[in-house]
N, C-alpha and C. Protein backbone atom coordinates (compact mmCIF):
# COMPACT_ATOMS: atom_id res chain seq x y z
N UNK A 1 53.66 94.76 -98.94
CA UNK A 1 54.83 95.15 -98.14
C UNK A 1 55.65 93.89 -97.84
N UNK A 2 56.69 93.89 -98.21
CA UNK A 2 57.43 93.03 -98.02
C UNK A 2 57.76 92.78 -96.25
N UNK A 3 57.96 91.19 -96.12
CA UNK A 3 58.66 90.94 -94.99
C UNK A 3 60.09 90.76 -94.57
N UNK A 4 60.66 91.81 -93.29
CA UNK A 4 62.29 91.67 -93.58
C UNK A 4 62.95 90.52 -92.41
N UNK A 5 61.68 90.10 -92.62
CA UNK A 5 62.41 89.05 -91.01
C UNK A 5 62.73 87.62 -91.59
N UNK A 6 64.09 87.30 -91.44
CA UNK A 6 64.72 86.20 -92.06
C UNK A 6 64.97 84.61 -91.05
N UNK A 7 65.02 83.72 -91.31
CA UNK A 7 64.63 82.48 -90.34
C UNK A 7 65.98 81.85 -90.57
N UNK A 8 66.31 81.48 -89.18
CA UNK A 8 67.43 80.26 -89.21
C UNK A 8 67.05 78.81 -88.41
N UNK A 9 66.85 78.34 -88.91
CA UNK A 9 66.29 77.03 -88.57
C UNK A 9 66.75 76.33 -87.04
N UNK A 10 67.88 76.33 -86.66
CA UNK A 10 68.74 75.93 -85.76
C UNK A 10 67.76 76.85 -84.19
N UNK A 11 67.61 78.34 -84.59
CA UNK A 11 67.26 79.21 -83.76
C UNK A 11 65.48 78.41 -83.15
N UNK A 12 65.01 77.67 -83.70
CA UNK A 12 63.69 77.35 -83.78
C UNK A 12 64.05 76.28 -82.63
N UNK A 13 65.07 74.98 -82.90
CA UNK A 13 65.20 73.78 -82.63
C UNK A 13 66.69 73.83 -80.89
N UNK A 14 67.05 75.42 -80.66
CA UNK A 14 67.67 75.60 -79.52
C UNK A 14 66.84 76.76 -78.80
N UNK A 15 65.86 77.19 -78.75
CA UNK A 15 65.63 78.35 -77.97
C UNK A 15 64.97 78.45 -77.03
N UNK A 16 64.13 76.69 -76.96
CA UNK A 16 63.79 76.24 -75.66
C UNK A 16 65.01 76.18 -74.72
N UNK A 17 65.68 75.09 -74.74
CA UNK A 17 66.81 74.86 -74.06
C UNK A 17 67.23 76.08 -73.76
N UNK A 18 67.92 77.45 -74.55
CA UNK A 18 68.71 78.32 -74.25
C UNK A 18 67.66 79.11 -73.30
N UNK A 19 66.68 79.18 -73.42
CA UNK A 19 65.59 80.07 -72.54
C UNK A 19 65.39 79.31 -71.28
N UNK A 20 65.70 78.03 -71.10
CA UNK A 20 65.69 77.48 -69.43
C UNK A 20 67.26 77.45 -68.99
N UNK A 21 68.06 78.18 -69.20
CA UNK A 21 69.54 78.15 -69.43
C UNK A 21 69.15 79.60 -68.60
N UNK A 22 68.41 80.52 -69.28
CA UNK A 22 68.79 81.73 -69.31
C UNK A 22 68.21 82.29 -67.90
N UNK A 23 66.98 81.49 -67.99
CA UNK A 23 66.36 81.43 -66.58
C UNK A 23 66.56 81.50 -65.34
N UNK A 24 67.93 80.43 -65.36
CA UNK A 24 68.60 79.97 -64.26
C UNK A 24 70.02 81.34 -64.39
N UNK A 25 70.28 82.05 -65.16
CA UNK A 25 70.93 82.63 -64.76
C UNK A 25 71.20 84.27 -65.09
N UNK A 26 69.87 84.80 -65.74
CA UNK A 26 70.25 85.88 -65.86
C UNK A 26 68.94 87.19 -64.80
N UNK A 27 69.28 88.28 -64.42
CA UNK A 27 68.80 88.60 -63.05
C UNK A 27 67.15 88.75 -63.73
N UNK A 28 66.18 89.45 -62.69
CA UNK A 28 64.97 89.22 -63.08
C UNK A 28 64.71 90.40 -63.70
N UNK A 29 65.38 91.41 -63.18
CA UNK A 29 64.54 92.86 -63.98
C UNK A 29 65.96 93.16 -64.68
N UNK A 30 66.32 94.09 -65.46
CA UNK A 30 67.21 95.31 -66.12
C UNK A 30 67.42 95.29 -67.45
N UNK A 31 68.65 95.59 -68.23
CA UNK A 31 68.84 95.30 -69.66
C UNK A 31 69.59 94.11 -69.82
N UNK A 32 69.17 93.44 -70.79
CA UNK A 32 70.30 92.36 -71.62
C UNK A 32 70.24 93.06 -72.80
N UNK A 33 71.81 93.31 -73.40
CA UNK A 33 72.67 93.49 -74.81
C UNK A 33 72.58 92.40 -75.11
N UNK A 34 72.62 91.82 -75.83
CA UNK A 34 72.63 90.88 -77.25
C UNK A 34 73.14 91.23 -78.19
N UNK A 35 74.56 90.54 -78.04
CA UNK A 35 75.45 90.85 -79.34
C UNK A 35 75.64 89.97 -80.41
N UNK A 36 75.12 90.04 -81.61
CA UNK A 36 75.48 89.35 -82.65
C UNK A 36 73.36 88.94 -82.48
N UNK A 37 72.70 89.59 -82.84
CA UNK A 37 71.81 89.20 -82.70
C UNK A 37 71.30 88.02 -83.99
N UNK A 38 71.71 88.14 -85.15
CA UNK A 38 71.53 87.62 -86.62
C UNK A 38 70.20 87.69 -87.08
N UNK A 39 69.07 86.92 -86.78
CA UNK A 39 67.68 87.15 -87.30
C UNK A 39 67.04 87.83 -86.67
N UNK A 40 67.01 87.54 -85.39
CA UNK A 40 66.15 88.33 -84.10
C UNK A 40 65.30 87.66 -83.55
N UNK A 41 65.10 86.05 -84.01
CA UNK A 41 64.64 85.06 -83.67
C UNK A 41 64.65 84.75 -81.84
N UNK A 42 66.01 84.69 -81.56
CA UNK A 42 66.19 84.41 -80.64
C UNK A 42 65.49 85.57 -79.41
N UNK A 43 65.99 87.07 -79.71
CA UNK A 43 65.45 88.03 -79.07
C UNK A 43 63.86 87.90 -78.46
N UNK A 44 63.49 87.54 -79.96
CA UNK A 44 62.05 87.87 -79.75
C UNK A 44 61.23 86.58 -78.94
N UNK A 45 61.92 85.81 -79.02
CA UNK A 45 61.08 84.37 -78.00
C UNK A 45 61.73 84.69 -76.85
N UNK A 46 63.02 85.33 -76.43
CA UNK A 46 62.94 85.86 -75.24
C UNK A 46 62.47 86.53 -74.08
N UNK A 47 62.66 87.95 -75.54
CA UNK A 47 61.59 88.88 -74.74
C UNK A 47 60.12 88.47 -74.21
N UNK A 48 59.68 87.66 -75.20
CA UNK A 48 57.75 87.58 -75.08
C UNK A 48 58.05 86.63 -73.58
N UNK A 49 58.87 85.50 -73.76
CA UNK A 49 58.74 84.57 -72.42
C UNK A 49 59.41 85.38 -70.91
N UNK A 50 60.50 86.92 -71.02
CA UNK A 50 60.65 87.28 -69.74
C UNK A 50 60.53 88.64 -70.03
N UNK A 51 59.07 89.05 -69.45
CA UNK A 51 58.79 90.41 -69.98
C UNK A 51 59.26 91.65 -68.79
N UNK A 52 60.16 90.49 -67.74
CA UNK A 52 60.22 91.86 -66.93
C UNK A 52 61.94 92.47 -66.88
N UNK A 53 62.29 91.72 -68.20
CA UNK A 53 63.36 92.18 -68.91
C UNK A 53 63.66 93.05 -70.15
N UNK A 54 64.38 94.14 -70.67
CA UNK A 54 64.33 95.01 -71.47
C UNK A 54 65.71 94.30 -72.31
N UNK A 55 65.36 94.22 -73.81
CA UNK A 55 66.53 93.59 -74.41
C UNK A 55 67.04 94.49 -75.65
N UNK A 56 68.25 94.48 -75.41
CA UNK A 56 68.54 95.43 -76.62
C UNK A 56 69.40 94.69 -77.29
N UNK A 57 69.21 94.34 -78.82
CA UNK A 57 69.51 93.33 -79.87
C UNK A 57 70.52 94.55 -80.64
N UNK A 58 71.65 93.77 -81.07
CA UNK A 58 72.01 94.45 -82.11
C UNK A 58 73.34 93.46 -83.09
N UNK A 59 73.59 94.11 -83.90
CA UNK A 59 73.89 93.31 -85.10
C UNK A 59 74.89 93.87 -86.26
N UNK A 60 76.17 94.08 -86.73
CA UNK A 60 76.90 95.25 -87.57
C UNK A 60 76.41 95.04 -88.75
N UNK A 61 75.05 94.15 -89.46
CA UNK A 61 74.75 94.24 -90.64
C UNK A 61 73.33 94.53 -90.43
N UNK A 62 73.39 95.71 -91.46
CA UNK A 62 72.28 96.13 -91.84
C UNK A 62 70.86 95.43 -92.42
N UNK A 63 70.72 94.16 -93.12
CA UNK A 63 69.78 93.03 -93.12
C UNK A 63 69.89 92.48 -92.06
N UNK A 64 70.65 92.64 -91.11
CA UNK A 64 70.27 91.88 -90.08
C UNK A 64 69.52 92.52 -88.78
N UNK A 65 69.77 93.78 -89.08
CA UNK A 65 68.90 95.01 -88.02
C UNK A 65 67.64 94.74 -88.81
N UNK A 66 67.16 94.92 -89.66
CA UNK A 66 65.94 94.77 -90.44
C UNK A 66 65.26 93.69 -89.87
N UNK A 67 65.60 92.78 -89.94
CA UNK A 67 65.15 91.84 -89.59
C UNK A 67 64.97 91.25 -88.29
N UNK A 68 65.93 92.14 -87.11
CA UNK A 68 65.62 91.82 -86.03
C UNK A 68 64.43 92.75 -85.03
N UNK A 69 64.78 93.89 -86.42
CA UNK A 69 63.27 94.51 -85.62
C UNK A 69 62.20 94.87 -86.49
N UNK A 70 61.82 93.83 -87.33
CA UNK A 70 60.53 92.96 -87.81
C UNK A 70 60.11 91.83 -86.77
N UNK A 71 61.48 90.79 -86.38
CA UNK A 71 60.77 90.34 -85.42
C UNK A 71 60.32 90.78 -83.99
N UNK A 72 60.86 92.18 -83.77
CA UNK A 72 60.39 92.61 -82.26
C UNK A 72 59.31 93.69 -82.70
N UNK A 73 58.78 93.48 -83.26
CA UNK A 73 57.12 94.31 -83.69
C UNK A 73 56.20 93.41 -82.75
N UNK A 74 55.86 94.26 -81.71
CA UNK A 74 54.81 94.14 -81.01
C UNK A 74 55.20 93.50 -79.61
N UNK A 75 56.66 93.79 -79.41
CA UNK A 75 57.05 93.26 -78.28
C UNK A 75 57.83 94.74 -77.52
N UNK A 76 57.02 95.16 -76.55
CA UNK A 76 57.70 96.61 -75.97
C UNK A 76 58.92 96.50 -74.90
N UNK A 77 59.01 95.24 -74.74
CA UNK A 77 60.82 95.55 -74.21
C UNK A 77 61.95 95.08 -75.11
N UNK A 78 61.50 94.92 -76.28
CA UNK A 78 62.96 95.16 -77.01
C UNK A 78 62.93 96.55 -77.62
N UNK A 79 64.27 96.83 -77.80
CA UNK A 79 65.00 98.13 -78.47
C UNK A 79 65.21 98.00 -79.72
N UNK A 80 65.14 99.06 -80.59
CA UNK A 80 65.78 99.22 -81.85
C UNK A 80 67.15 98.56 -81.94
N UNK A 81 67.28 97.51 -82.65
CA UNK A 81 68.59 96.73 -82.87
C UNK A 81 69.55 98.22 -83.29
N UNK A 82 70.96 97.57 -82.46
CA UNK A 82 72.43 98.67 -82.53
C UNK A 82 73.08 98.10 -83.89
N UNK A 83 73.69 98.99 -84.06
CA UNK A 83 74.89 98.58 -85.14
C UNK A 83 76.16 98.27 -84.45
N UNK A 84 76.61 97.84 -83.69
CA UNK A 84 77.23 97.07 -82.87
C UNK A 84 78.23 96.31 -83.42
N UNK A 85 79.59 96.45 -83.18
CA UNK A 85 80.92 95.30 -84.36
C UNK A 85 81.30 95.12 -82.87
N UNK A 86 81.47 94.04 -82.93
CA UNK A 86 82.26 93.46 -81.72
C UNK A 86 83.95 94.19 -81.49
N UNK A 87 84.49 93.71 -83.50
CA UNK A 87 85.78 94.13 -83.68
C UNK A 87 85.97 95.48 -83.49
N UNK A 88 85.20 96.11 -83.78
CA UNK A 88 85.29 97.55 -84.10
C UNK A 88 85.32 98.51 -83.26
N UNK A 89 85.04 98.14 -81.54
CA UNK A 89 84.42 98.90 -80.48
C UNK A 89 85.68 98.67 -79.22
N UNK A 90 86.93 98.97 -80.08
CA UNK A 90 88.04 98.78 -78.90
C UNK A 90 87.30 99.63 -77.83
N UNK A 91 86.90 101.07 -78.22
CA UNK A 91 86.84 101.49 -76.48
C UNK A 91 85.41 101.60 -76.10
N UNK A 92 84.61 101.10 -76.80
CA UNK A 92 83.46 100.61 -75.72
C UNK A 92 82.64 101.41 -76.01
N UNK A 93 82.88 102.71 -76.92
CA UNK A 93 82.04 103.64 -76.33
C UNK A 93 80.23 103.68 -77.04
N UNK A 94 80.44 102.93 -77.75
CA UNK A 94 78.83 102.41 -78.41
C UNK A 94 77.97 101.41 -77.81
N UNK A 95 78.91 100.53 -76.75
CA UNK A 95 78.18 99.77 -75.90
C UNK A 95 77.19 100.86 -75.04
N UNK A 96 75.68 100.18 -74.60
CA UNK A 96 75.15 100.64 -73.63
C UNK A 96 75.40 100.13 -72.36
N UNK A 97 75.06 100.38 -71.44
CA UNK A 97 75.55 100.03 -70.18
C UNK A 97 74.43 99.22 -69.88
N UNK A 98 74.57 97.37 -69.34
CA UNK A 98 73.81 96.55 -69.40
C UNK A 98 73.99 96.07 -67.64
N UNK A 99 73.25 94.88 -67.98
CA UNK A 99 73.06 94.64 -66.62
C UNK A 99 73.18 92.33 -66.90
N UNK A 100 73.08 92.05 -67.91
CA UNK A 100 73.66 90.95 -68.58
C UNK A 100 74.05 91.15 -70.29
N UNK A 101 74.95 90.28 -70.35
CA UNK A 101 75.25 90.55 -72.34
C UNK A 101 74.82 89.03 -72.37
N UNK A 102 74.25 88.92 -73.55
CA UNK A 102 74.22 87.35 -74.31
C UNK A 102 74.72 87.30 -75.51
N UNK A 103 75.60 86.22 -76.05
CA UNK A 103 76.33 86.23 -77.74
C UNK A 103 75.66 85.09 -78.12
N UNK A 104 75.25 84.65 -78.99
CA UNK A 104 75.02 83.03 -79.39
C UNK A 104 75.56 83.03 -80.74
N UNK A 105 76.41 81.78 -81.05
CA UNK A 105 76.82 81.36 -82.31
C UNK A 105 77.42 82.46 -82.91
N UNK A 106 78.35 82.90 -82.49
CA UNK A 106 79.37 84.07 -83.08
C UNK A 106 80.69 83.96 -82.68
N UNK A 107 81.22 83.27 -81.52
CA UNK A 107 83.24 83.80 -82.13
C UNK A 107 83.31 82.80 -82.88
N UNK A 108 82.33 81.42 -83.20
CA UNK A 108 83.54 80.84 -84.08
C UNK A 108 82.91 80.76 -85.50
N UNK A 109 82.47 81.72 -85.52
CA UNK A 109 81.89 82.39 -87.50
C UNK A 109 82.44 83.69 -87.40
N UNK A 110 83.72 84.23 -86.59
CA UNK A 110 84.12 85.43 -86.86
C UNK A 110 85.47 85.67 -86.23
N UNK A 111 86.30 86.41 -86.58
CA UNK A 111 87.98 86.23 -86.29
C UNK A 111 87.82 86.56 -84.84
N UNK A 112 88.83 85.64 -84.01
CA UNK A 112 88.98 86.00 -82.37
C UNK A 112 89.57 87.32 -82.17
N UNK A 113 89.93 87.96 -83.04
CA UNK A 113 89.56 89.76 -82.31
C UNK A 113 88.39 90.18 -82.13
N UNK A 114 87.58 89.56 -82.89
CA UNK A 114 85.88 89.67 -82.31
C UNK A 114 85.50 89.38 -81.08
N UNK A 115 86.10 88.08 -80.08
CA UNK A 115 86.03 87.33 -79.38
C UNK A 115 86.46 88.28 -78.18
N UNK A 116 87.62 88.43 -78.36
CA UNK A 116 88.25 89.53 -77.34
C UNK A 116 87.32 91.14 -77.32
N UNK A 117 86.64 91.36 -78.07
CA UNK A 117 86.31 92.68 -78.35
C UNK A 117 85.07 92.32 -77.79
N UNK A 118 84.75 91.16 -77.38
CA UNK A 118 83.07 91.01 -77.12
C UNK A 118 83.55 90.91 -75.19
N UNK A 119 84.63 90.34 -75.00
CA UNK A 119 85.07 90.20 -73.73
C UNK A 119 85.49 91.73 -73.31
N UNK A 120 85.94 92.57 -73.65
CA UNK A 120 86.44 93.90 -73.12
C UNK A 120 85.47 94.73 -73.46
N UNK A 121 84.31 94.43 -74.11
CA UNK A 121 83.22 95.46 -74.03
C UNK A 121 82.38 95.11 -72.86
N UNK A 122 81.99 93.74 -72.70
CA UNK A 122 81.25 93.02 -72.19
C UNK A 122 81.84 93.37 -70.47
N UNK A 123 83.35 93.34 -70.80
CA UNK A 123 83.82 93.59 -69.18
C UNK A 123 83.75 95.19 -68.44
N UNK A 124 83.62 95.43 -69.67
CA UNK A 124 83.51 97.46 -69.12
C UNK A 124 82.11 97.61 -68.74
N UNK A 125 81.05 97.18 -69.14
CA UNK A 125 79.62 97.87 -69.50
C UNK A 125 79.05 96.94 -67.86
N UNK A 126 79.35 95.73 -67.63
CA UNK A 126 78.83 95.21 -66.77
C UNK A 126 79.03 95.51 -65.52
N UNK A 127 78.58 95.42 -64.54
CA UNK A 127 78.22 95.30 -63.24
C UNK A 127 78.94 94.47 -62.46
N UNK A 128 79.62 94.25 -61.08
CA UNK A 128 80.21 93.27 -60.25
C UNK A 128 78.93 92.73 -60.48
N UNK A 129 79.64 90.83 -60.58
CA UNK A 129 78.27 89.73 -60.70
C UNK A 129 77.50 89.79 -61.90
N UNK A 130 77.50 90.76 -63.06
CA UNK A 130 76.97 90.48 -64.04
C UNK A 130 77.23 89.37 -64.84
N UNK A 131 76.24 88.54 -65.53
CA UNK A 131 76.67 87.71 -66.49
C UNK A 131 76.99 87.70 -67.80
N UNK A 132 78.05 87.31 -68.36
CA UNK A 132 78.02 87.41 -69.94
C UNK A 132 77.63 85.45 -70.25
N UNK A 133 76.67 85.51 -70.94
CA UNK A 133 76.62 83.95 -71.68
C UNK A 133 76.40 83.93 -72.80
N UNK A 134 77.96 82.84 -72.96
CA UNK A 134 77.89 82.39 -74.51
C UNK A 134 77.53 81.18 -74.85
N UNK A 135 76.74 80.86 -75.99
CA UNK A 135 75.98 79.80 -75.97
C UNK A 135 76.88 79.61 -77.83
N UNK A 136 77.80 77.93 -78.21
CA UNK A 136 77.83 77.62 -79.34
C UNK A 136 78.52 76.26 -79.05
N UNK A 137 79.53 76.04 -79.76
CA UNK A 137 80.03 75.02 -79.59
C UNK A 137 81.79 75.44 -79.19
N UNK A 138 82.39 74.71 -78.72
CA UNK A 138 83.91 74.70 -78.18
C UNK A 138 84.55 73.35 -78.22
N UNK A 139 85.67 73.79 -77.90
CA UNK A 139 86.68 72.62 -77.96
C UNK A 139 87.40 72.53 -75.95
N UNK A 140 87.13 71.49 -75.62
CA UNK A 140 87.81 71.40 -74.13
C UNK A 140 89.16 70.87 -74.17
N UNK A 141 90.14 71.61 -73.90
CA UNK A 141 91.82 71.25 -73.89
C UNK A 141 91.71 70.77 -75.18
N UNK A 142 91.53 71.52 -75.91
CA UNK A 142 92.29 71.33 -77.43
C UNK A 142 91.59 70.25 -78.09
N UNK A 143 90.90 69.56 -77.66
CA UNK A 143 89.87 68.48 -78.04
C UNK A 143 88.31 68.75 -78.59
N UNK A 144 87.69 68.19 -79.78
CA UNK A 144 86.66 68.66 -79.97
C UNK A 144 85.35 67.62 -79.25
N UNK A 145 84.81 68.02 -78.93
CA UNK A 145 83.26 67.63 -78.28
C UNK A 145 82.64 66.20 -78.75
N UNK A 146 83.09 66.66 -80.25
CA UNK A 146 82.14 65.32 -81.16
C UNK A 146 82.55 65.59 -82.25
N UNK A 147 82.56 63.93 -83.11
CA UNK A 147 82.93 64.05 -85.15
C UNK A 147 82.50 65.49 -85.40
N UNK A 148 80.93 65.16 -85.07
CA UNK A 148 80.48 66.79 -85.78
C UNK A 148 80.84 67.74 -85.59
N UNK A 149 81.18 68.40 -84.64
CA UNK A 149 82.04 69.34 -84.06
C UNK A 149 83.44 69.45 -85.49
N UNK A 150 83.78 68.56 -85.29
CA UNK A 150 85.11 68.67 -85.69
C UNK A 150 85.06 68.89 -87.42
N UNK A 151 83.78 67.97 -87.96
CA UNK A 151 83.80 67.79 -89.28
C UNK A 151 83.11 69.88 -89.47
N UNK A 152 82.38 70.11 -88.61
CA UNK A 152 81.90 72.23 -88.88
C UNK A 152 82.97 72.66 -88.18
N UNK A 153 84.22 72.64 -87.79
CA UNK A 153 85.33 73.58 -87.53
C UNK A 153 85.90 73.21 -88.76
N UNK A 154 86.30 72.24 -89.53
CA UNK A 154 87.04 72.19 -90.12
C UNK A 154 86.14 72.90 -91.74
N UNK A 155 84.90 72.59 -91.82
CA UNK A 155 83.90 73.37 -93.14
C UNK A 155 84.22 75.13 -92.65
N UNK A 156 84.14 75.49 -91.26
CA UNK A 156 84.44 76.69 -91.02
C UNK A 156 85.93 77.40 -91.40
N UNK A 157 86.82 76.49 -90.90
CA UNK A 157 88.27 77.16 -91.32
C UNK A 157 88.68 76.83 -92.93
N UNK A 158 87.45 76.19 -94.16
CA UNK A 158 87.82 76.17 -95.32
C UNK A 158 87.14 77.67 -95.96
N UNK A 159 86.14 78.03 -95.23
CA UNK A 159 85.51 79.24 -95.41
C UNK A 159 86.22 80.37 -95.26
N UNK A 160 87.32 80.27 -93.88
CA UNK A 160 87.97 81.38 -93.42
C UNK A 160 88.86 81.16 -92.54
N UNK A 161 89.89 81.09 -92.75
CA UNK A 161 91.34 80.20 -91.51
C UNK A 161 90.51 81.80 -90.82
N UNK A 162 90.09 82.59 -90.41
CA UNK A 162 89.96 83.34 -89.29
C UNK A 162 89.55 82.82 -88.62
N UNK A 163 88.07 81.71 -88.89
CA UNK A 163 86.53 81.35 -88.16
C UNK A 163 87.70 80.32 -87.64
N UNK A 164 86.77 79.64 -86.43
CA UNK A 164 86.83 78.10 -86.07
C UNK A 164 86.05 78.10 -84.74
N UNK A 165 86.28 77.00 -84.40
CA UNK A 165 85.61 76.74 -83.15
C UNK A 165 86.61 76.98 -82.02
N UNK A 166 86.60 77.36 -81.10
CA UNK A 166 87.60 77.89 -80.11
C UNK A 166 87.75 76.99 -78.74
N UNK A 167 89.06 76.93 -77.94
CA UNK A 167 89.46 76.20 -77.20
C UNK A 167 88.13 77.08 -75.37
N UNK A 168 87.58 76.79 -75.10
CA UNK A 168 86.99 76.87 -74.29
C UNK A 168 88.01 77.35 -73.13
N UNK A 169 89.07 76.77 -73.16
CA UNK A 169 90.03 77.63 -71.61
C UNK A 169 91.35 78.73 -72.35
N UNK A 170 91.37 78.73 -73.54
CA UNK A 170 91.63 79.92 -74.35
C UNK A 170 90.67 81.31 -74.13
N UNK A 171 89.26 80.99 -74.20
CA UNK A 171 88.02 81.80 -74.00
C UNK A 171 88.11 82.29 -72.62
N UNK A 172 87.62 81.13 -71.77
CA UNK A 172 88.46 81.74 -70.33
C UNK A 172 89.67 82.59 -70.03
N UNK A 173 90.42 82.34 -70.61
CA UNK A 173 91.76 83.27 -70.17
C UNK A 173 91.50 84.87 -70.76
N UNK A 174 90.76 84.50 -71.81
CA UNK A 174 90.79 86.11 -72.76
C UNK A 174 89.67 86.67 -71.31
N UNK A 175 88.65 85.76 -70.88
CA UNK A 175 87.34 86.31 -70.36
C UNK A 175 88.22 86.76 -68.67
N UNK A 176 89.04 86.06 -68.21
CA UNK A 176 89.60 86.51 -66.86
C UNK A 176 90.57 87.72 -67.21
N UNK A 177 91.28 87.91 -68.18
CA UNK A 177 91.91 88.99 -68.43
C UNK A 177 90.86 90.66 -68.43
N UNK A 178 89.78 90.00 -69.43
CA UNK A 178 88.67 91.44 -69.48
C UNK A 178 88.22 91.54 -67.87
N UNK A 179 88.61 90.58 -66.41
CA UNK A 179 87.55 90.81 -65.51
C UNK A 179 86.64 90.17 -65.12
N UNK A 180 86.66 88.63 -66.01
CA UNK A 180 85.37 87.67 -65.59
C UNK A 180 85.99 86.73 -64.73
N UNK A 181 85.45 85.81 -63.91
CA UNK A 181 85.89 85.07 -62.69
C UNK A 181 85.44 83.75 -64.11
N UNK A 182 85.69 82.45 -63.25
CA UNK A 182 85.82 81.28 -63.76
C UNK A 182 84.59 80.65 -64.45
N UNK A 183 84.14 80.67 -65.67
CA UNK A 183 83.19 79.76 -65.91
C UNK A 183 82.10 79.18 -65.51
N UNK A 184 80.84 79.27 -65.24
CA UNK A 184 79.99 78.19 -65.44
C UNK A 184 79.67 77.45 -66.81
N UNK A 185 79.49 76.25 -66.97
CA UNK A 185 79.50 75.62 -68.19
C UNK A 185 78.51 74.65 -68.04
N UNK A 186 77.28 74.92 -68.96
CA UNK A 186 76.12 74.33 -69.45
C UNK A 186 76.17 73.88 -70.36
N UNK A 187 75.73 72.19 -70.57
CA UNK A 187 75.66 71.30 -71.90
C UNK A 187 74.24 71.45 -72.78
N UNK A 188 74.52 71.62 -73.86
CA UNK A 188 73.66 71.99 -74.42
C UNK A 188 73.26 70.87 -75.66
N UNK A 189 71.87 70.64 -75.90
CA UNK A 189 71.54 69.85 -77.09
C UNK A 189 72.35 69.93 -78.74
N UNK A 190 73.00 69.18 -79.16
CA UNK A 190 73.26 69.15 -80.72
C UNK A 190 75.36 69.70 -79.77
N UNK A 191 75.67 69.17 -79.07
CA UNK A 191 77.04 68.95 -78.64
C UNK A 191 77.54 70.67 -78.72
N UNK A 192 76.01 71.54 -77.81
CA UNK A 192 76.96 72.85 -77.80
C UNK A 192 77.21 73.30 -76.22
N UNK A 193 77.39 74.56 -75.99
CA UNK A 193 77.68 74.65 -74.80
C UNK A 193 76.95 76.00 -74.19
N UNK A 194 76.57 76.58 -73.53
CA UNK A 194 76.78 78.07 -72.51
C UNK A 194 77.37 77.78 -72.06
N UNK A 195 78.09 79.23 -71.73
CA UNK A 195 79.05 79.51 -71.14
C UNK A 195 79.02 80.61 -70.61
N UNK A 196 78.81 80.54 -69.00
CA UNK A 196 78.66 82.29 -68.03
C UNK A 196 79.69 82.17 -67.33
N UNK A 197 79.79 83.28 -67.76
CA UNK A 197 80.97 84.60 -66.78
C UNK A 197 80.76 84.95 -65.98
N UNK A 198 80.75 85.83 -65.44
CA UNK A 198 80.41 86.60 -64.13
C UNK A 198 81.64 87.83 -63.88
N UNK A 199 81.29 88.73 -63.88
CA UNK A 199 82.42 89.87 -63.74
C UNK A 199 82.36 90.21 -62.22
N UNK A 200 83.89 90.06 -62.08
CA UNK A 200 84.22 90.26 -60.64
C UNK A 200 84.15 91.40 -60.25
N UNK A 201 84.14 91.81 -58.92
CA UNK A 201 84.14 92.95 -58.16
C UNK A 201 85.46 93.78 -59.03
């Protein structure tokens, strides 16, 4: 029997860090959505380290549902990964109703109508005080972080003038328009960032 669970290396070498990130800010019991799940890597070292959380992973490609629930075999608070398009869900109505969302490494490998579509789903489904955190890399006032930064936005926009790395108070404005109050901003190893929201009353 073949195995459908696929490895991204990066997910191995951030998921400490993002799991004492997550600690500090996401509540102790209910659901986290996870959008853009990709391997399921991340899910599944979640779930096992906060079991008194229920996580529902999902992903709009089909190898990538496969694979995210190969890796949640044998872990009973994750869910059957969603088919979930960020772009695709103007009115929300495939979102489940959560209690935090998490994205990692997705608006800037995918066109910012994705970005916005993850903010107006994210702003309907949540709770006053819920968190949305995004965890990748950004640009502060139009400036990039680091060479490297700059040398993978620019490999990204040869791939796809859609992708890039995004202005961090661009993100904010889309995220206060859906309903989120101002930023918290966490530095993260390899020059990336979280980034929590919080949806206002």
């Amino acid at each position: 029997m073949s195995d459908a669970r696929r490895f991204a290396p990066a997910a191995l070498r951030n998921r400490e860090p993002l799991l004492e990130v997550l600690c500090r800010h996401l509540p102790a019991t209910g659901l986290v959505l996870e959008v853009a799940s990709g391997t399921g890597e991340h899910v599944a070292h979640f779930a096992a380290a906060l079991p008194g959380l229920a996580f529902q992973p999902s992903d709009p490609q089909p190898e990538a549902r496969a694979s995210i629930d190969a890796w949640a075999a044998g872990l009973a608070n994750i869910r059957p990964a969603l088919a979930l398009d960020a772009t695709g869900s103007a009115e929300g109505m495939d979102w489940p109703a959560a209690d935090a969302v998490l994205c990692s490494n997705m608006i800037h490998i995918a066109p910012w109508a994705a970005t916005l579509g993850l903010l107006r789903g994210a702003g309907r489904i949540l709770p006053p005080g819920g968190p949305l955190l995004l965890y990748g890399p950004y640009k502060r006032e139009g400036v990039h972080t680091a060479p490297s930064n700059a040398a993978f936005d620019a490999d990204l926009r040869a791939r796809d003038p859609a992708w890039g790395i995004r202005d961090l108070e661009a993100v904010a404005e889309a995220a206060a328009a859906a309903g989120f109050g101002r930023p918290a901003v966490e530095p993260m190893p390899a020059n990336n960032l979280v980034v929590v929201f919080r949806r206002l009353a």
